[in-house]
C-alpha atoms as a PDB file:
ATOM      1  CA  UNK A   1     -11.123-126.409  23.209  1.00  0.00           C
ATOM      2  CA  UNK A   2     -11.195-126.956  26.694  1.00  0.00           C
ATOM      3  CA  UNK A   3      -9.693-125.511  29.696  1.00  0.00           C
ATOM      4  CA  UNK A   4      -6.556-126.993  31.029  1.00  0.00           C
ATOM      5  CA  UNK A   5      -5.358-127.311  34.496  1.00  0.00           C
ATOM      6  CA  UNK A   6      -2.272-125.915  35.940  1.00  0.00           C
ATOM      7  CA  UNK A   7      -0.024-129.003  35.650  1.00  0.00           C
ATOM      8  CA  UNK A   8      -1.417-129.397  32.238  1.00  0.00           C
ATOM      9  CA  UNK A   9      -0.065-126.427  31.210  1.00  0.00           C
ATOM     10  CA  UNK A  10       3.230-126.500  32.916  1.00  0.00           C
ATOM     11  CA  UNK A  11       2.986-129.891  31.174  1.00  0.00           C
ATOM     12  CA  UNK A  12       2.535-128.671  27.232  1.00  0.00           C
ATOM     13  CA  UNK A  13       4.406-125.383  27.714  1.00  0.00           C
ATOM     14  CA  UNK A  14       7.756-128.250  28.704  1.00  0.00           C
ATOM     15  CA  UNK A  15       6.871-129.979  26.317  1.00  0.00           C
ATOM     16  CA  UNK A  16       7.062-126.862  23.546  1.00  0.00           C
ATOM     17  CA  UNK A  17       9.890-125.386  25.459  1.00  0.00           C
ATOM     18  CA  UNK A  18      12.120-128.706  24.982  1.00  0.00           C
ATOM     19  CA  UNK A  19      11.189-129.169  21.254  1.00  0.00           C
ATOM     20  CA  UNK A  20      12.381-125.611  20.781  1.00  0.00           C
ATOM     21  CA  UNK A  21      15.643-126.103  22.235  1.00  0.00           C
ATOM     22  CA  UNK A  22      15.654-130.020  20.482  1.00  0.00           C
ATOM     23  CA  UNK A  23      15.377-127.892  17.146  1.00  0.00           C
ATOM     24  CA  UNK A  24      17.672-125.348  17.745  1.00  0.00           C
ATOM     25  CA  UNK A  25      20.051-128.323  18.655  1.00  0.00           C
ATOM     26  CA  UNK A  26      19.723-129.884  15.420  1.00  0.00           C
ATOM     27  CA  UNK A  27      20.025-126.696  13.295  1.00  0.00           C
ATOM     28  CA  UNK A  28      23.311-125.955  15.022  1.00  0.00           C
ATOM     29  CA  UNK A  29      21.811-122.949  16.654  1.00  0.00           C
ATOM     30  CA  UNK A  30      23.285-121.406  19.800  1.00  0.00           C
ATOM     31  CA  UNK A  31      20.898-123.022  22.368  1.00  0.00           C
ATOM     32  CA  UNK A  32      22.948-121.486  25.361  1.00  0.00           C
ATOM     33  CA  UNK A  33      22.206-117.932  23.582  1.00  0.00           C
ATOM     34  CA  UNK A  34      18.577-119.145  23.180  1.00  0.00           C
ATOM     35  CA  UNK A  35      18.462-119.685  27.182  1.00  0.00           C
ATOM     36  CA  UNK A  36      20.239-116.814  28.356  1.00  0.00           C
ATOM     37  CA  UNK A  37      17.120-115.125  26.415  1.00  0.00           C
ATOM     38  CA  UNK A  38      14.456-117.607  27.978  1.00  0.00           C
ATOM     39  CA  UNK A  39      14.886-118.611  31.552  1.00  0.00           C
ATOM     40  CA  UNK A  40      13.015-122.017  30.798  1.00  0.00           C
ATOM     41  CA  UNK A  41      15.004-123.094  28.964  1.00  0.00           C
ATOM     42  CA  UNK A  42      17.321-123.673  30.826  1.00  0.00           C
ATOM     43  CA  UNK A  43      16.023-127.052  32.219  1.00  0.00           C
ATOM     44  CA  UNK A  44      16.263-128.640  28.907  1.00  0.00           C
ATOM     45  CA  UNK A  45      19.996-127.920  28.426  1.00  0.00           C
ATOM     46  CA  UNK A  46      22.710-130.286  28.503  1.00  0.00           C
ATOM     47  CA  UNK A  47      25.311-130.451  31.268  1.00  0.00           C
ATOM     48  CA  UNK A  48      28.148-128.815  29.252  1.00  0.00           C
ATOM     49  CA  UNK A  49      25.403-126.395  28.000  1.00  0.00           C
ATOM     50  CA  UNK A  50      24.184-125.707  31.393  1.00  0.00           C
ATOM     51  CA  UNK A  51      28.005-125.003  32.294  1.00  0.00           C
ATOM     52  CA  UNK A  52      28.602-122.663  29.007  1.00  0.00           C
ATOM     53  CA  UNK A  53      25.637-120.618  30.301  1.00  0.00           C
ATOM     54  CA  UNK A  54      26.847-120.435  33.639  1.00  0.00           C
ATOM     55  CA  UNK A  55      30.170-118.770  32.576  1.00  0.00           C
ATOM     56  CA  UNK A  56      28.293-116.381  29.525  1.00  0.00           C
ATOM     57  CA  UNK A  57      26.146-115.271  32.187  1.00  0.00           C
ATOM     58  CA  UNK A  58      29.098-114.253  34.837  1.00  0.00           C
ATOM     59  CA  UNK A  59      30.840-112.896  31.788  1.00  0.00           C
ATOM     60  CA  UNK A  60      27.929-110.501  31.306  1.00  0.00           C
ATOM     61  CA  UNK A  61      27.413-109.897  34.429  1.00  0.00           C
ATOM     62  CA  UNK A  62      31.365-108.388  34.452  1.00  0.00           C
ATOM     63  CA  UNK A  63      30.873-106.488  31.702  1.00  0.00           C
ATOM     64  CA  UNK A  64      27.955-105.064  33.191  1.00  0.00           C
ATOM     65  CA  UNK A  65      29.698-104.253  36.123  1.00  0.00           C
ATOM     66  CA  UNK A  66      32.638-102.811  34.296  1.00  0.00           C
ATOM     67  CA  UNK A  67      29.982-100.597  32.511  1.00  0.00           C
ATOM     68  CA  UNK A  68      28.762 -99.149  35.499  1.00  0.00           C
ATOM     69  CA  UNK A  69      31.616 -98.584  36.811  1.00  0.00           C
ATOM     70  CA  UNK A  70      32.979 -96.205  34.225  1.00  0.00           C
ATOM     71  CA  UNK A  71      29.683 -94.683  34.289  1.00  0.00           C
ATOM     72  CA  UNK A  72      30.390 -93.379  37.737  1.00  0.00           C
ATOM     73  CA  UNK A  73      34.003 -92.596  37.001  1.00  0.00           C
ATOM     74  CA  UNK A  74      32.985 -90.775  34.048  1.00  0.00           C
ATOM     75  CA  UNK A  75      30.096 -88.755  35.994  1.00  0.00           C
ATOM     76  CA  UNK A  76      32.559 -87.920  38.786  1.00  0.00           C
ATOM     77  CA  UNK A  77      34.942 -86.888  36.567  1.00  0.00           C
ATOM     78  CA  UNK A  78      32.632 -84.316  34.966  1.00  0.00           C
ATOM     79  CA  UNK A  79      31.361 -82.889  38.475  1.00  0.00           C
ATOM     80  CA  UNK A  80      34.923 -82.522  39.518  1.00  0.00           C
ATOM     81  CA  UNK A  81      36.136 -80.578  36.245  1.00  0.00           C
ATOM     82  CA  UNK A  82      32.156 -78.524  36.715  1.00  0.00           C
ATOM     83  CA  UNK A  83      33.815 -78.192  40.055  1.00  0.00           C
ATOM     84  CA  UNK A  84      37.034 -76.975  39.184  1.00  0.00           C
ATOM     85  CA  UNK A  85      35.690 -74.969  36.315  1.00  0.00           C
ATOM     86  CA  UNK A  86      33.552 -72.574  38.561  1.00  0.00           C
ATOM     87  CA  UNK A  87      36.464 -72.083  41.341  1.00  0.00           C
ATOM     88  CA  UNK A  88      38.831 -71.288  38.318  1.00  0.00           C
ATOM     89  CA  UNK A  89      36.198 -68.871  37.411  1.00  0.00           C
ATOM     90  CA  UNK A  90      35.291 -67.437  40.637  1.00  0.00           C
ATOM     91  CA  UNK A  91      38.897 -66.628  41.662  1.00  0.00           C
ATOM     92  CA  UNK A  92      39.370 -64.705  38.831  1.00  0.00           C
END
């Protein structure tokens, strides 16, 4: 087998990555799901599938952002009742 070049590469691994999403297509498959898991495939989407991705991805990046969020409230809460919890004891 021999060697390819760069752009003959690039070239097959298109090729493979657009037959992918072509089959998931035709199965019924979630083929946004299937890009938010695989950046390239993103350039074989549709429009509207491009769009759909667009919006899961902000919507997990909220959710992610919520997350963290009550990660720090949570951890603040607990140094503030650690807090508490050793003045309580020390003015005893």
């Amino acid at each position: 087998m021999s060697k390819l070049n760069a752009e003959e590469r690039k070239a097959r691994d298109n090729e493979r990555f657009s037959q992918r999403v072509d089959e998931r297509r035709v199965k019924g498959e979630d083929v946004v799901a299937y890009a938010l898991a695989n950046d390239k495939a993103f350039k074989f989407l549709t429009k509207d599938e491009k769009h759909s991705l667009k919006e899961r991805q902000a919507a997990l990046a909220e959710d992610v952002s919520i997350k963290r969020q009550q990660q720090i409230e949570l951890k603040n809460q607990q140094e503030l009742d650690k807090v508490q919890a050793e003045f309580t004891d020390t003015a005893q």
